[in-house]
PDB file of N, CA and C in Angstrom:
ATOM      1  N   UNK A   1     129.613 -10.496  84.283  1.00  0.00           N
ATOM      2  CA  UNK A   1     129.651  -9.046  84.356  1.00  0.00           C
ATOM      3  C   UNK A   1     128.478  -8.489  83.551  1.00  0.00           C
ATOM      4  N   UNK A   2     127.868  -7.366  83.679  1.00  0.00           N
ATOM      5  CA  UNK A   2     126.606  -7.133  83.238  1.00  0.00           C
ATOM      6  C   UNK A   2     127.053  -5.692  82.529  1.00  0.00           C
ATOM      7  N   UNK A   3     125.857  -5.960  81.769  1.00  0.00           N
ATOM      8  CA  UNK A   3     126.228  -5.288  80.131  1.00  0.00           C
ATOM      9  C   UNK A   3     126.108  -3.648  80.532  1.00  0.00           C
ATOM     10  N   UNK A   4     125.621  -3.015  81.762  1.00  0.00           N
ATOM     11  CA  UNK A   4     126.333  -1.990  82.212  1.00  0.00           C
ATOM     12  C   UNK A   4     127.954  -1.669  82.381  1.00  0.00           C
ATOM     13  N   UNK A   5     128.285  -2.372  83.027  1.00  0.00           N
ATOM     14  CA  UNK A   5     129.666  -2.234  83.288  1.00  0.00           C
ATOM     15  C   UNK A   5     130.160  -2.761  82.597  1.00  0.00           C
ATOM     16  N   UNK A   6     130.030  -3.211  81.422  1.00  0.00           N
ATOM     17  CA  UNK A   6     130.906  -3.186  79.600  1.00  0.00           C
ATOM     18  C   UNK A   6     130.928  -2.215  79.308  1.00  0.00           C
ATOM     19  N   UNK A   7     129.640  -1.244  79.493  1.00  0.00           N
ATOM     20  CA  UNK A   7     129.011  -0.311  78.755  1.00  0.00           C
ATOM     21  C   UNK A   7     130.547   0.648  79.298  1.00  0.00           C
ATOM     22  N   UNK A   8     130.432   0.715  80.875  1.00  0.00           N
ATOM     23  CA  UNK A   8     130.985   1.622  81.769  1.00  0.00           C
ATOM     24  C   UNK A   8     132.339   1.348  81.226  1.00  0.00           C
ATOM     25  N   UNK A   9     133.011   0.539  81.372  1.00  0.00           N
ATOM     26  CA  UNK A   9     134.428   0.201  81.588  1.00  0.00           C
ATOM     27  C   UNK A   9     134.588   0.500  79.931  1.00  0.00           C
ATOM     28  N   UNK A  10     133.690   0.826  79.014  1.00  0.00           N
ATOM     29  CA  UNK A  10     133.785   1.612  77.495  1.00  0.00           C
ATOM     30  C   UNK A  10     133.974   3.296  77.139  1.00  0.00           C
ATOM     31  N   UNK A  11     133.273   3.146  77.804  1.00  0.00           N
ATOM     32  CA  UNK A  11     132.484   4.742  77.829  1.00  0.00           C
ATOM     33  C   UNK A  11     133.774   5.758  78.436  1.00  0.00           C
ATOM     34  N   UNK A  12     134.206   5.295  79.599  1.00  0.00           N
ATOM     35  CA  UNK A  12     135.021   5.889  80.905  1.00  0.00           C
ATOM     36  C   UNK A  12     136.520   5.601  80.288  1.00  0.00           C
ATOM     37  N   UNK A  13     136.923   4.346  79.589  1.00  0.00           N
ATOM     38  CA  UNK A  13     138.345   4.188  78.799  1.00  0.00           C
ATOM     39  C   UNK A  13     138.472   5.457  78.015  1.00  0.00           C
ATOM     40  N   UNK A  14     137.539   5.946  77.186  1.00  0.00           N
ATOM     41  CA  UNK A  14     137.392   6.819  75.884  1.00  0.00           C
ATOM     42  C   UNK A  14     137.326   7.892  76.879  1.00  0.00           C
ATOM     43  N   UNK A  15     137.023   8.213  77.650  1.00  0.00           N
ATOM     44  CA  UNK A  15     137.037   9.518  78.355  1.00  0.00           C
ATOM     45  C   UNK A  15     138.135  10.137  79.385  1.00  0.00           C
ATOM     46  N   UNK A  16     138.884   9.098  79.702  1.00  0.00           N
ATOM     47  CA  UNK A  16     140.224   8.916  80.931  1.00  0.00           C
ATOM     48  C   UNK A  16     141.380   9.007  79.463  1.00  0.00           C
ATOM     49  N   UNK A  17     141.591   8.293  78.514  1.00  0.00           N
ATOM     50  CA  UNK A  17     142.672   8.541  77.891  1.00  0.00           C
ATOM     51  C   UNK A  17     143.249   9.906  77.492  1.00  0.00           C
ATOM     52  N   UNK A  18     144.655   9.654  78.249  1.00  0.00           N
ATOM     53  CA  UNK A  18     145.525  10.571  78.262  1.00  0.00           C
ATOM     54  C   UNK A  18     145.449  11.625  79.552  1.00  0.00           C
ATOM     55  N   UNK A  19     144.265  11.093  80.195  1.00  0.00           N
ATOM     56  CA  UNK A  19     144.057  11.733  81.933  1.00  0.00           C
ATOM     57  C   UNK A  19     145.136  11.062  83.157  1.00  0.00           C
ATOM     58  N   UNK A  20     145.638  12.090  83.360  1.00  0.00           N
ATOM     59  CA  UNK A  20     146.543  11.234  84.882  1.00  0.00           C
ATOM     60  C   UNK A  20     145.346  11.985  85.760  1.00  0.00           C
ATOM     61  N   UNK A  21     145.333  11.068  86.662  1.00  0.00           N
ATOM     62  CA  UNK A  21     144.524  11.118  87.894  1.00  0.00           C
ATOM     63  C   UNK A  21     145.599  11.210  89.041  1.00  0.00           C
ATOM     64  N   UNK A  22     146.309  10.567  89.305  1.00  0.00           N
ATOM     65  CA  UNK A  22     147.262  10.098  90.361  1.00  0.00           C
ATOM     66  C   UNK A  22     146.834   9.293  91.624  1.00  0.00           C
ATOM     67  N   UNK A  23     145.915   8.695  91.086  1.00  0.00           N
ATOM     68  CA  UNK A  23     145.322   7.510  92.301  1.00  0.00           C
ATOM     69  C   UNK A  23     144.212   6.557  91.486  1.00  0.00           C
ATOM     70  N   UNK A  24     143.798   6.227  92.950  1.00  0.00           N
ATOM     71  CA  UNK A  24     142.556   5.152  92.139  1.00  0.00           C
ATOM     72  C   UNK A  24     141.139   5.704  92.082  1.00  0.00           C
ATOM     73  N   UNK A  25     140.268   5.498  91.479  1.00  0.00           N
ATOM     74  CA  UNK A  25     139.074   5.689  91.704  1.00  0.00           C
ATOM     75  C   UNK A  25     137.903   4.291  91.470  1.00  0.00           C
ATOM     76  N   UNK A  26     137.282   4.489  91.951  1.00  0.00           N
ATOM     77  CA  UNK A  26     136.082   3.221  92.105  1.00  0.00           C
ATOM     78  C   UNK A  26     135.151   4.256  91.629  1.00  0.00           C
ATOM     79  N   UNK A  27     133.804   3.665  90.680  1.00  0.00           N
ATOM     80  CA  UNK A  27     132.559   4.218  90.425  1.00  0.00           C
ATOM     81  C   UNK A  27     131.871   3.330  90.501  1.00  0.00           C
ATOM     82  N   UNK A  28     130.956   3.061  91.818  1.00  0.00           N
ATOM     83  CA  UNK A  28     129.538   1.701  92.344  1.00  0.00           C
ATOM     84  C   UNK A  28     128.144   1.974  91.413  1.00  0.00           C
ATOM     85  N   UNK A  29     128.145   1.502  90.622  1.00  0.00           N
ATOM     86  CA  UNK A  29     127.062   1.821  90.041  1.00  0.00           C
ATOM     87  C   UNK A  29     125.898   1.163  90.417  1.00  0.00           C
ATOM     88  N   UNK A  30     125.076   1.112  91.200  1.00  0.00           N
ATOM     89  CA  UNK A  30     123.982   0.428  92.129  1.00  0.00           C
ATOM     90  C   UNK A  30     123.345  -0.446  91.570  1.00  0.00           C
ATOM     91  N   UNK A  31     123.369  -1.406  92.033  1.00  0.00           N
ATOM     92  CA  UNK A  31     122.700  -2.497  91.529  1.00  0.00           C
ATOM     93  C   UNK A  31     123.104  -3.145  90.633  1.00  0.00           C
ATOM     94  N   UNK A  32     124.676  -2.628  89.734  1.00  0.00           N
ATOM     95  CA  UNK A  32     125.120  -3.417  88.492  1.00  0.00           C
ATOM     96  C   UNK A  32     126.912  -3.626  88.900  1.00  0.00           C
ATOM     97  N   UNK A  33     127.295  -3.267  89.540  1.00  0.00           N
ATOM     98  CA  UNK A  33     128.754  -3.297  89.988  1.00  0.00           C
ATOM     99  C   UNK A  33     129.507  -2.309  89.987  1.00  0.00           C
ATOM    100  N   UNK A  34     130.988  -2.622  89.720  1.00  0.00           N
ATOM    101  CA  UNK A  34     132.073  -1.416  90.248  1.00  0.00           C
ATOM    102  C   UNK A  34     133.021  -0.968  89.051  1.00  0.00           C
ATOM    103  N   UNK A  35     133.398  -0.411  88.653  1.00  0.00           N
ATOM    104  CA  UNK A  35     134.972  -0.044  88.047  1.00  0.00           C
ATOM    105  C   UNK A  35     135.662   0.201  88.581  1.00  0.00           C
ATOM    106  N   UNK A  36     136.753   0.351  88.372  1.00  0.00           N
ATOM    107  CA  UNK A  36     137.922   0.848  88.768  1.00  0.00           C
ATOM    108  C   UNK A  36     138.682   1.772  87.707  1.00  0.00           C
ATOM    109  N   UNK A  37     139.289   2.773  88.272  1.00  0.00           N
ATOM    110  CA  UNK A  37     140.243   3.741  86.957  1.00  0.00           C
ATOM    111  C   UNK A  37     141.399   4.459  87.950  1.00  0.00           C
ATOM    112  N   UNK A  38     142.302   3.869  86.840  1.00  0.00           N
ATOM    113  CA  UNK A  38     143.927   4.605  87.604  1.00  0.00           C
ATOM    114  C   UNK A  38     144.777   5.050  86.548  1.00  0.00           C
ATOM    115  N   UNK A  39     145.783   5.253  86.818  1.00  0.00           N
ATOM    116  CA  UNK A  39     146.556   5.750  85.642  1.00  0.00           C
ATOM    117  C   UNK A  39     146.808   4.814  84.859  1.00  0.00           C
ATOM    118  N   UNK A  40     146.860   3.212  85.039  1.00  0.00           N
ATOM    119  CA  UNK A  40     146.791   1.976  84.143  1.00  0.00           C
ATOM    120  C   UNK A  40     145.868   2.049  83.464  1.00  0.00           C
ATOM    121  N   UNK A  41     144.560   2.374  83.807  1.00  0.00           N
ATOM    122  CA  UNK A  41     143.494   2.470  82.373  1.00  0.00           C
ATOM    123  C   UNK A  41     142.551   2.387  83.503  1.00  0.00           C
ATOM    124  N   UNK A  42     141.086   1.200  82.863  1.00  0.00           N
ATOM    125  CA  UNK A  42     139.689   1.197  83.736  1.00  0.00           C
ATOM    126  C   UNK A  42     139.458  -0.038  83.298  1.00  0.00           C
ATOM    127  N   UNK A  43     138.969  -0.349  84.076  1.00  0.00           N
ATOM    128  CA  UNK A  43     138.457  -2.084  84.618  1.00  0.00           C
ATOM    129  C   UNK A  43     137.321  -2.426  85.582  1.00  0.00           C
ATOM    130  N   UNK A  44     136.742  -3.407  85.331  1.00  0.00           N
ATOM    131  CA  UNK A  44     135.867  -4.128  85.820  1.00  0.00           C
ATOM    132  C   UNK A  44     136.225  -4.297  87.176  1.00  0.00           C
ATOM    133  N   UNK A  45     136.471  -4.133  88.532  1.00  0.00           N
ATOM    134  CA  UNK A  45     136.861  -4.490  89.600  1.00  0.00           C
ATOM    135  C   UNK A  45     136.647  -4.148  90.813  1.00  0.00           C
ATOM    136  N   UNK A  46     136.513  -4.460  91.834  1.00  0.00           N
ATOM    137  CA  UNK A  46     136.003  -3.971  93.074  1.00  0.00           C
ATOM    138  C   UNK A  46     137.277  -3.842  94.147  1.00  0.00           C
ATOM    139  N   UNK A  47     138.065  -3.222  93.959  1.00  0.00           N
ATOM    140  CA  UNK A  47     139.238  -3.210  94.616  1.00  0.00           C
ATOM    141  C   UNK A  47     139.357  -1.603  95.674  1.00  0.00           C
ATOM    142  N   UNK A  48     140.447  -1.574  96.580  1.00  0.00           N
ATOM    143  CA  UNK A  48     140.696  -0.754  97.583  1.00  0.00           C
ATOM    144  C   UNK A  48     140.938   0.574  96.504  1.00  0.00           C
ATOM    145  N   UNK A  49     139.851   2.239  96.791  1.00  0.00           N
ATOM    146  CA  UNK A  49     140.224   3.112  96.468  1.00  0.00           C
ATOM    147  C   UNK A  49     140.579   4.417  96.613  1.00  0.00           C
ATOM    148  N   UNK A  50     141.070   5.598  96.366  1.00  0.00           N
ATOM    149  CA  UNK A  50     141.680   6.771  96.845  1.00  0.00           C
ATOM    150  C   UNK A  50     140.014   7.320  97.060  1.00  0.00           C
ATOM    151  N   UNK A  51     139.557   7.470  96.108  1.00  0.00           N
ATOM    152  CA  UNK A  51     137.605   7.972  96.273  1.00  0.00           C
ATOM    153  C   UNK A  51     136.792   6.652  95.721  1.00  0.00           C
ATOM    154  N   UNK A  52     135.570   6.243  96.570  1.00  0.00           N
ATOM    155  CA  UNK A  52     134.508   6.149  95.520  1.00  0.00           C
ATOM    156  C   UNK A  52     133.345   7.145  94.610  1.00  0.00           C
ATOM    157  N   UNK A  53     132.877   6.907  93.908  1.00  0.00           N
ATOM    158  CA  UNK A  53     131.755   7.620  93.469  1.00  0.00           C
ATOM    159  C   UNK A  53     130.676   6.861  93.491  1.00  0.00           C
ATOM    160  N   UNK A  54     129.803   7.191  93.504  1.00  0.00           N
ATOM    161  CA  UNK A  54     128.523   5.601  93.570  1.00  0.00           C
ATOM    162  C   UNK A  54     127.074   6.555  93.198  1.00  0.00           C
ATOM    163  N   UNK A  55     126.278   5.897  92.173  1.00  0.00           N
ATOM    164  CA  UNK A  55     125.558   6.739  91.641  1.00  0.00           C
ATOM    165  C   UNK A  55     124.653   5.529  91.080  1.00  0.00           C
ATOM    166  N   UNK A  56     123.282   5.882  90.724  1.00  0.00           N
ATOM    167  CA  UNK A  56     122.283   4.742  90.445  1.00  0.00           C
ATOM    168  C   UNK A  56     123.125   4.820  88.563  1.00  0.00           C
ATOM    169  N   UNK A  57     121.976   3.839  87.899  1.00  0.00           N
ATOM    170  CA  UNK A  57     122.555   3.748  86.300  1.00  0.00           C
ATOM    171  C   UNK A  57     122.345   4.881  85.713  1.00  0.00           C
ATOM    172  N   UNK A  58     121.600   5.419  85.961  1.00  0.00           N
ATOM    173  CA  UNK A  58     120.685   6.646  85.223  1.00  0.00           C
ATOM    174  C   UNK A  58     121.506   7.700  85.100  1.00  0.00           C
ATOM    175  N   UNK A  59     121.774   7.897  86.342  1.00  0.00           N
ATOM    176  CA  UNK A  59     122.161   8.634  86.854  1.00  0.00           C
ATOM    177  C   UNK A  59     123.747   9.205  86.124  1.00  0.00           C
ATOM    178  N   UNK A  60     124.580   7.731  86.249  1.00  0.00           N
ATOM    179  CA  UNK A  60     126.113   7.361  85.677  1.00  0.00           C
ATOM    180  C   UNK A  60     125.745   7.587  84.097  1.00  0.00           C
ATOM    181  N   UNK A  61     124.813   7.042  83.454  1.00  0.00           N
ATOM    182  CA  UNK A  61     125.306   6.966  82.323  1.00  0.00           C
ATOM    183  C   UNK A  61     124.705   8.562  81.701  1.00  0.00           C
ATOM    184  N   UNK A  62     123.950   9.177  82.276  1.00  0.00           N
ATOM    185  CA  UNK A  62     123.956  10.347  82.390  1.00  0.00           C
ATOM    186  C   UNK A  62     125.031  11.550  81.953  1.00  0.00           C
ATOM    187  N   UNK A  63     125.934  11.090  83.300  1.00  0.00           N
ATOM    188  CA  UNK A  63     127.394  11.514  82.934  1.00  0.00           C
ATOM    189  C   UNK A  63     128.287  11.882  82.626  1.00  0.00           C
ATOM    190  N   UNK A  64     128.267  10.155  81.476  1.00  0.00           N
ATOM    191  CA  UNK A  64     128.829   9.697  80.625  1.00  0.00           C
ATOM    192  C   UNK A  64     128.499  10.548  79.076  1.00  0.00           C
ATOM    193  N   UNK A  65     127.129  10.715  79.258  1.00  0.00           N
ATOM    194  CA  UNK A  65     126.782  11.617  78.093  1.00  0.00           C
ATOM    195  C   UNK A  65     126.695  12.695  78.358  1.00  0.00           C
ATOM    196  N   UNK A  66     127.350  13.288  78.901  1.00  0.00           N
ATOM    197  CA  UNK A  66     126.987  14.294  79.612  1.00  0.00           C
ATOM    198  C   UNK A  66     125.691  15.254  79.471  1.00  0.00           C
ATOM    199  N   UNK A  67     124.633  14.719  79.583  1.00  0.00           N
ATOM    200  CA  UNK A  67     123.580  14.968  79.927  1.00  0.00           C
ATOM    201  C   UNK A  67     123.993  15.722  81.641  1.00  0.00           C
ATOM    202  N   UNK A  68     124.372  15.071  82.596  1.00  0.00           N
ATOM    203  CA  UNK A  68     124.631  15.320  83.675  1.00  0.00           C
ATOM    204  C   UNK A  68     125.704  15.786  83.919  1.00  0.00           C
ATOM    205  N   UNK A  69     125.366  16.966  84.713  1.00  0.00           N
ATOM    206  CA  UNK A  69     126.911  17.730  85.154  1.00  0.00           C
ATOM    207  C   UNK A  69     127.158  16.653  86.673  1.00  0.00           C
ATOM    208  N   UNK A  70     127.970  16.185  86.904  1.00  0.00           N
ATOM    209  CA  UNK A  70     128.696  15.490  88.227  1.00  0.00           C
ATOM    210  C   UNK A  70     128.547  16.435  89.603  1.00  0.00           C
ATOM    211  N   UNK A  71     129.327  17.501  89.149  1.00  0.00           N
ATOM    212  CA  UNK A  71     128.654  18.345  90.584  1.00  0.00           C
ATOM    213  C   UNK A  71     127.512  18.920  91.306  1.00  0.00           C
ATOM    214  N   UNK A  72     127.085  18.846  89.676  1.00  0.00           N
ATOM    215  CA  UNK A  72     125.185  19.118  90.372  1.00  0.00           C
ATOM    216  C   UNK A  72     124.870  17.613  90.915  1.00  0.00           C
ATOM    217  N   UNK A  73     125.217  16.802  90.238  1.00  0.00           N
ATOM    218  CA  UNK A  73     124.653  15.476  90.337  1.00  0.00           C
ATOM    219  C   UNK A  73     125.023  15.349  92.286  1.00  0.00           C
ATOM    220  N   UNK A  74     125.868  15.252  92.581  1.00  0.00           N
ATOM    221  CA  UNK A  74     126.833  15.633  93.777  1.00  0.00           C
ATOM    222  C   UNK A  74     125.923  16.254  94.710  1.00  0.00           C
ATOM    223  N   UNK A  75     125.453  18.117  94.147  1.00  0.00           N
ATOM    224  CA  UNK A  75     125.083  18.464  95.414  1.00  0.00           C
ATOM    225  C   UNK A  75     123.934  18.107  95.517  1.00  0.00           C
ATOM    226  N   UNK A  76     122.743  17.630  94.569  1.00  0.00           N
ATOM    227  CA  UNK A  76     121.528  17.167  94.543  1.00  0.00           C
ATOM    228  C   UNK A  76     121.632  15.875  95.371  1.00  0.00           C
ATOM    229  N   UNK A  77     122.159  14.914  95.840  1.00  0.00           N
ATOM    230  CA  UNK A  77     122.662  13.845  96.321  1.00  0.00           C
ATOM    231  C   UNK A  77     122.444  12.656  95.311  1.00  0.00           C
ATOM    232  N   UNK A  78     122.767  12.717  94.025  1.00  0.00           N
ATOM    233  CA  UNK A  78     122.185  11.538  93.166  1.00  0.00           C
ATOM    234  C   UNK A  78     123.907  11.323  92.857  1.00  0.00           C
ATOM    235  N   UNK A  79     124.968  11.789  93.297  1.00  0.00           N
ATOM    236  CA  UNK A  79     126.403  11.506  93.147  1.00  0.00           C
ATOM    237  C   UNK A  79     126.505  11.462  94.785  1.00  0.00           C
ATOM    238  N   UNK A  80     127.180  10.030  95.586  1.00  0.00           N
ATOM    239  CA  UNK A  80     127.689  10.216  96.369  1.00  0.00           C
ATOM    240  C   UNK A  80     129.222   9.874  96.309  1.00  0.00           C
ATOM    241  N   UNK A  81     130.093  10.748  97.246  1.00  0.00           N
ATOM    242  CA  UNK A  81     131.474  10.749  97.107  1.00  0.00           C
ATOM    243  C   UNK A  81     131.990  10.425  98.484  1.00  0.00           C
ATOM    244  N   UNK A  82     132.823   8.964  98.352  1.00  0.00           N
ATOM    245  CA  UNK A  82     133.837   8.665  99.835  1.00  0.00           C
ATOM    246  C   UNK A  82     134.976   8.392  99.478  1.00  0.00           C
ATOM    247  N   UNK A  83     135.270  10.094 100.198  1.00  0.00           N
ATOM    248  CA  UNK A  83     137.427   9.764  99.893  1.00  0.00           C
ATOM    249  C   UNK A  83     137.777  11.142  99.669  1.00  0.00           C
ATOM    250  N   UNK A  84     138.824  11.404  98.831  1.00  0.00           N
ATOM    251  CA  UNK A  84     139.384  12.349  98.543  1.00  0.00           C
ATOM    252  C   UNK A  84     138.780  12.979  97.518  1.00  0.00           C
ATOM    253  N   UNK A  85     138.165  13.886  98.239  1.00  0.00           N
ATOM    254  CA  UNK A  85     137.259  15.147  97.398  1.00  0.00           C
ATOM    255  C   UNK A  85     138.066  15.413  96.138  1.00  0.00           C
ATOM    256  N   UNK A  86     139.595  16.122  96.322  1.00  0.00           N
ATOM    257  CA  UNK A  86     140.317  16.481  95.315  1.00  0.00           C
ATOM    258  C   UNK A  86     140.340  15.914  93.614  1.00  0.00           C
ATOM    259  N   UNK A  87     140.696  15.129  94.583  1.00  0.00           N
ATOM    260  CA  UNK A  87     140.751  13.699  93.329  1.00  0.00           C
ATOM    261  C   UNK A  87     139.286  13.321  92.460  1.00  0.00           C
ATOM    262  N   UNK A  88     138.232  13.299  93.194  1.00  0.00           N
ATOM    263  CA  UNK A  88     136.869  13.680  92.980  1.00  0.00           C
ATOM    264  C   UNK A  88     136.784  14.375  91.684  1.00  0.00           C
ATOM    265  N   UNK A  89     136.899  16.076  92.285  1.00  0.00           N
ATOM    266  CA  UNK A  89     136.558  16.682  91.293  1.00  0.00           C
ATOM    267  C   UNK A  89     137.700  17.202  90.010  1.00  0.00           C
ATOM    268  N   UNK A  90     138.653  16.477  90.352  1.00  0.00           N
ATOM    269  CA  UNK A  90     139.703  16.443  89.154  1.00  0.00           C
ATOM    270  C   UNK A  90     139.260  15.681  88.133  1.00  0.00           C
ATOM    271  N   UNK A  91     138.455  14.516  88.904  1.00  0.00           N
ATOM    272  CA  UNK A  91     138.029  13.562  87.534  1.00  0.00           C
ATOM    273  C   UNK A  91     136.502  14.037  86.793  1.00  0.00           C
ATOM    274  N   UNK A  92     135.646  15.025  88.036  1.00  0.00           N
ATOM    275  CA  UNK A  92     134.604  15.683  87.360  1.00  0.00           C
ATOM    276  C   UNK A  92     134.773  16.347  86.111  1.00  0.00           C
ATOM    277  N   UNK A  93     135.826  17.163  86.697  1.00  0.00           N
ATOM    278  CA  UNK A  93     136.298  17.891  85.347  1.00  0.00           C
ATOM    279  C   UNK A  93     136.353  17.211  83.902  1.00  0.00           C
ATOM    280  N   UNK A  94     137.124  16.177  84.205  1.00  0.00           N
ATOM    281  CA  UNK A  94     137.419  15.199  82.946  1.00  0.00           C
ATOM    282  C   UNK A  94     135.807  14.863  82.127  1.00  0.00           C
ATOM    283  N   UNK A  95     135.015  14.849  83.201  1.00  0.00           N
ATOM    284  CA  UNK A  95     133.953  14.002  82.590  1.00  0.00           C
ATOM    285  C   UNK A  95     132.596  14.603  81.911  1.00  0.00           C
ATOM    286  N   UNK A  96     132.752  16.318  82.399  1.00  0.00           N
ATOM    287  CA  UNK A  96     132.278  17.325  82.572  1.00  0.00           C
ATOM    288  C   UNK A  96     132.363  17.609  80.199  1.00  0.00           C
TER     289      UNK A  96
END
């Protein structure tokens, strides 16, 4: 697993606690792998989800610091989203 998605599956724990989502989410981070985050917590994993998000590194860890707002990131196309919009921007919020 690559020291992005340590980074990720760090960063995104500290930011989801105490967040219900009510589904799954996947975030593809290009070129370095996947997470996963549900109401169980966030993990390393490439599994079936309610949305993906998929965004280069820069971009994600961006984010994460919020340097980057998600919805700009979104309508600029440097956030792409497949699935349930809702759920989407419920977790923008969170990250916002």
């Amino acid at each position: 697993m690559s020291d992005v998605i340590n980074e990720a599956v760090k960063l995104l724990t500290e930011k989801m606690t105490g967040l219900e989502i009510g589904g799954t989410v996947k975030f593809d981070i290009e070129g370095e792998g996947t997470v996963m985050v549900d109401d169980n917590g966030v993990r390393a994993g490439d599994d079936d989800a309610d949305v993906t998000l998929s965004a280069d590194p820069d971009t994600f860890q961006g984010m994460m610091d919020g340097e980057t707002n998600p919805t700009s990131a979104f309508m600029t196309g440097k956030l792409k989203v497949d699935g349930d919009m809702g759920m989407a921007m419920k977790l923008a919020s969170a990250l916002a």
